[in-house]
N, C-alpha and C. Protein backbone atom coordinates (compact mmCIF):
# COMPACT_ATOMS: atom_id res chain seq x y z
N UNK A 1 -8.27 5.96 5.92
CA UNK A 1 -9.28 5.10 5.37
C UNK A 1 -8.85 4.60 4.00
N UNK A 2 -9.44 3.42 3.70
CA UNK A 2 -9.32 2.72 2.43
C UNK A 2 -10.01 2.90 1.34
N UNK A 3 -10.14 3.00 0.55
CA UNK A 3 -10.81 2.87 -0.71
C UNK A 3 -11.41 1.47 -1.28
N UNK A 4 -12.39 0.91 -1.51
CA UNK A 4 -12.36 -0.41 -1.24
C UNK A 4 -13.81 -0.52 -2.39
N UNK A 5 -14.25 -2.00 -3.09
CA UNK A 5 -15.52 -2.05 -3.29
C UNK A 5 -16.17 -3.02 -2.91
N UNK A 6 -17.44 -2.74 -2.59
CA UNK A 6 -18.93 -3.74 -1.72
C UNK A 6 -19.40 -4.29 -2.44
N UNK A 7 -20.26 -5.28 -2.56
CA UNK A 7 -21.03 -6.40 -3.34
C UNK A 7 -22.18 -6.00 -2.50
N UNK A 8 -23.01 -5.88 -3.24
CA UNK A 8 -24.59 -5.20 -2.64
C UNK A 8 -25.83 -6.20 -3.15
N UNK A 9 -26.26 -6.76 -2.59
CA UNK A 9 -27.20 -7.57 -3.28
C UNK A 9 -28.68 -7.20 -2.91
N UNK A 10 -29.83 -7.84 -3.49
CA UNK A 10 -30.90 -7.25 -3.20
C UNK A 10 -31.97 -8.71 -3.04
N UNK A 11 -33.28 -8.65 -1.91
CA UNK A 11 -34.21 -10.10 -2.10
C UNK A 11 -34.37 -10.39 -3.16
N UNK A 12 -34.42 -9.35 -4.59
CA UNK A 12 -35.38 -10.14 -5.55
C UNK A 12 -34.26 -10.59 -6.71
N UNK A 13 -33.08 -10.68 -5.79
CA UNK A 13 -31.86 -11.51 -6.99
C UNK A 13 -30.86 -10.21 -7.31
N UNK A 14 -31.30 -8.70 -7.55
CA UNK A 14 -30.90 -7.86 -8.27
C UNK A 14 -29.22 -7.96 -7.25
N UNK A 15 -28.00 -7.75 -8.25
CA UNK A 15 -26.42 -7.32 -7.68
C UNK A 15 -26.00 -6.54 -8.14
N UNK A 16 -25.14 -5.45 -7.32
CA UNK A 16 -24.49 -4.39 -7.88
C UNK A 16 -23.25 -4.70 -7.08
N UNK A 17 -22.08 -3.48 -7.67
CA UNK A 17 -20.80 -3.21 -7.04
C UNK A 17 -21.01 -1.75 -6.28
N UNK A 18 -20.90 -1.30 -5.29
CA UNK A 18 -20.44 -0.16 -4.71
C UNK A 18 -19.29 0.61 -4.25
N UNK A 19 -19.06 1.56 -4.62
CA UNK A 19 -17.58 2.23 -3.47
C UNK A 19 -18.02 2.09 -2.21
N UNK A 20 -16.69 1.97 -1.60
CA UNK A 20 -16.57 2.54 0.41
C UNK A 20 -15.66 2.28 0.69
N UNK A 21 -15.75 3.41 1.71
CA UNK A 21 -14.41 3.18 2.77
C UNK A 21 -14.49 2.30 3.62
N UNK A 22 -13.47 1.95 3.93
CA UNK A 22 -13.17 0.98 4.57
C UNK A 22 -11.82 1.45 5.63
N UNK A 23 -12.03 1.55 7.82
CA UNK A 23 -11.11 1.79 8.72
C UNK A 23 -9.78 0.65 8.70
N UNK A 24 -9.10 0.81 9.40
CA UNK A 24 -7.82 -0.31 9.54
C UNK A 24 -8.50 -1.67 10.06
N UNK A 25 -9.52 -1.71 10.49
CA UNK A 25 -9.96 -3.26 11.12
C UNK A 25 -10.46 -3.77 9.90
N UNK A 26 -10.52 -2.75 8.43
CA UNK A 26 -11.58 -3.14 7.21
C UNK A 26 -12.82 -3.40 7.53
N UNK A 27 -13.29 -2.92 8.53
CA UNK A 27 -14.74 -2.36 8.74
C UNK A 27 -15.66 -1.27 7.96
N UNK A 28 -16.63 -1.45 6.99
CA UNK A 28 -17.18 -0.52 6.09
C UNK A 28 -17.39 0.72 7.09
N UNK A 29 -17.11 1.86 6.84
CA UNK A 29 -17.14 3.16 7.13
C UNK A 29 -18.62 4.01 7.00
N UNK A 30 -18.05 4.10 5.19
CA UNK A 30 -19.03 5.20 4.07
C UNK A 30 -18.73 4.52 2.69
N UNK A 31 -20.13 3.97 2.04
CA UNK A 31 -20.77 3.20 1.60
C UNK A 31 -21.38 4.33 0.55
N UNK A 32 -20.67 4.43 -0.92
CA UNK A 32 -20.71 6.09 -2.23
C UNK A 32 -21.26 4.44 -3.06
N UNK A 33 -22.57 5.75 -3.93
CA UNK A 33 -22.95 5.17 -5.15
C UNK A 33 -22.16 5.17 -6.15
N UNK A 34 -22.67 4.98 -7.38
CA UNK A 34 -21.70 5.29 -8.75
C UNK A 34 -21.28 6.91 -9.07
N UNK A 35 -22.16 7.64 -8.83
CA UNK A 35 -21.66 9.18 -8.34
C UNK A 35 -21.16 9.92 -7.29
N UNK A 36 -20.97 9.20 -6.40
CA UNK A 36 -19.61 10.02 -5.25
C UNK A 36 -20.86 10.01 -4.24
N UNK A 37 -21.74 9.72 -4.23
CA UNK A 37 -22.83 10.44 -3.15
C UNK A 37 -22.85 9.12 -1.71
N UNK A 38 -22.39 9.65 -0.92
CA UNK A 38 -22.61 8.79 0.32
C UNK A 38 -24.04 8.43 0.68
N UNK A 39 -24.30 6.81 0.77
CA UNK A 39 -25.19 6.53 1.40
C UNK A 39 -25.85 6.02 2.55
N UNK A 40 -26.87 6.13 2.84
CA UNK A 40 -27.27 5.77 4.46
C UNK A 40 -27.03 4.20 4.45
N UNK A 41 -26.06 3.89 5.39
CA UNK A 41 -25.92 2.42 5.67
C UNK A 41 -25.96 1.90 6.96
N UNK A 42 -26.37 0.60 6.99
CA UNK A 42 -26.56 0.16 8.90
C UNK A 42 -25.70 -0.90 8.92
N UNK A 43 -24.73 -0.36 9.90
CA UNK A 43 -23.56 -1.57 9.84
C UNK A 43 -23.67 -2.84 10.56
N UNK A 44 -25.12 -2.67 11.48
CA UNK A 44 -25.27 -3.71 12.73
C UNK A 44 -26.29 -5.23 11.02
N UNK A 45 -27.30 -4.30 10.46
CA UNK A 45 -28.31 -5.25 10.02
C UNK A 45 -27.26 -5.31 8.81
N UNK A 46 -26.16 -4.46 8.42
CA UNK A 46 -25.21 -4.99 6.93
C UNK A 46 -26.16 -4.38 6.13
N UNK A 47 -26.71 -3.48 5.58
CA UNK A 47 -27.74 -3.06 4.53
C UNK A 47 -27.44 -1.40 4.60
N UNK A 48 -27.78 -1.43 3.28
CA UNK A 48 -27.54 0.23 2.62
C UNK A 48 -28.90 0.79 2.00
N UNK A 49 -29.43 1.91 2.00
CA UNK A 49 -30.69 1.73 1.01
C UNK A 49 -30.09 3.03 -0.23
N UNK A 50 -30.57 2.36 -1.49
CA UNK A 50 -30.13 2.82 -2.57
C UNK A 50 -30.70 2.96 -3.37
N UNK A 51 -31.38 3.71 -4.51
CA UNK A 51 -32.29 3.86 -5.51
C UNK A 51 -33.70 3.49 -4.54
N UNK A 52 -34.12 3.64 -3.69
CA UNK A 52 -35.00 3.62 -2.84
C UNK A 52 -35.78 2.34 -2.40
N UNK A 53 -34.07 1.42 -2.28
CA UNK A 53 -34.61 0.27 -2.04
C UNK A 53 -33.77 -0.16 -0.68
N UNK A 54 -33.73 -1.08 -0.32
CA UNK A 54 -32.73 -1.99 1.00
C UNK A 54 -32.01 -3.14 -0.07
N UNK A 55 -30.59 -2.56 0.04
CA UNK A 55 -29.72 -3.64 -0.40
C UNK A 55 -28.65 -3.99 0.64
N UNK A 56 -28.24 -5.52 0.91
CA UNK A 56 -27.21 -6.25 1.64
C UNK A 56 -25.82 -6.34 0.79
N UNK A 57 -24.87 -6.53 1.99
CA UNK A 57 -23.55 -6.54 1.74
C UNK A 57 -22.89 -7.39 2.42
């Protein structure tokens, strides 16, 4: 796996950067906050939820 970073955006404008891995097709894997902590992500709708919100990628 790759080491790689996500562009995470949110409806009400808000953008962040994220870590993730990333397989050989560069398909997002595992989707880490700013502290190492893996987060729940849905690879079909592209969205992660983070600080207890739904952000896109």
């Amino acid at each position: 796996m790759k080491e790689s970073i996500v562009h995470v955006r949110q409806d009400q404008g808000k953008e962040a950067d994220l870590y993730c891995y990333r397989d050989s097709n560069h398909e997002i894997v595992r989707i880490m906050d700013m502290e190492g902590n893996t987060l729940a992500h849905n690879p079909r709708s592209r969205c992660v939820i983070w600080m207890s919100e739904i952000w896109y990628y």
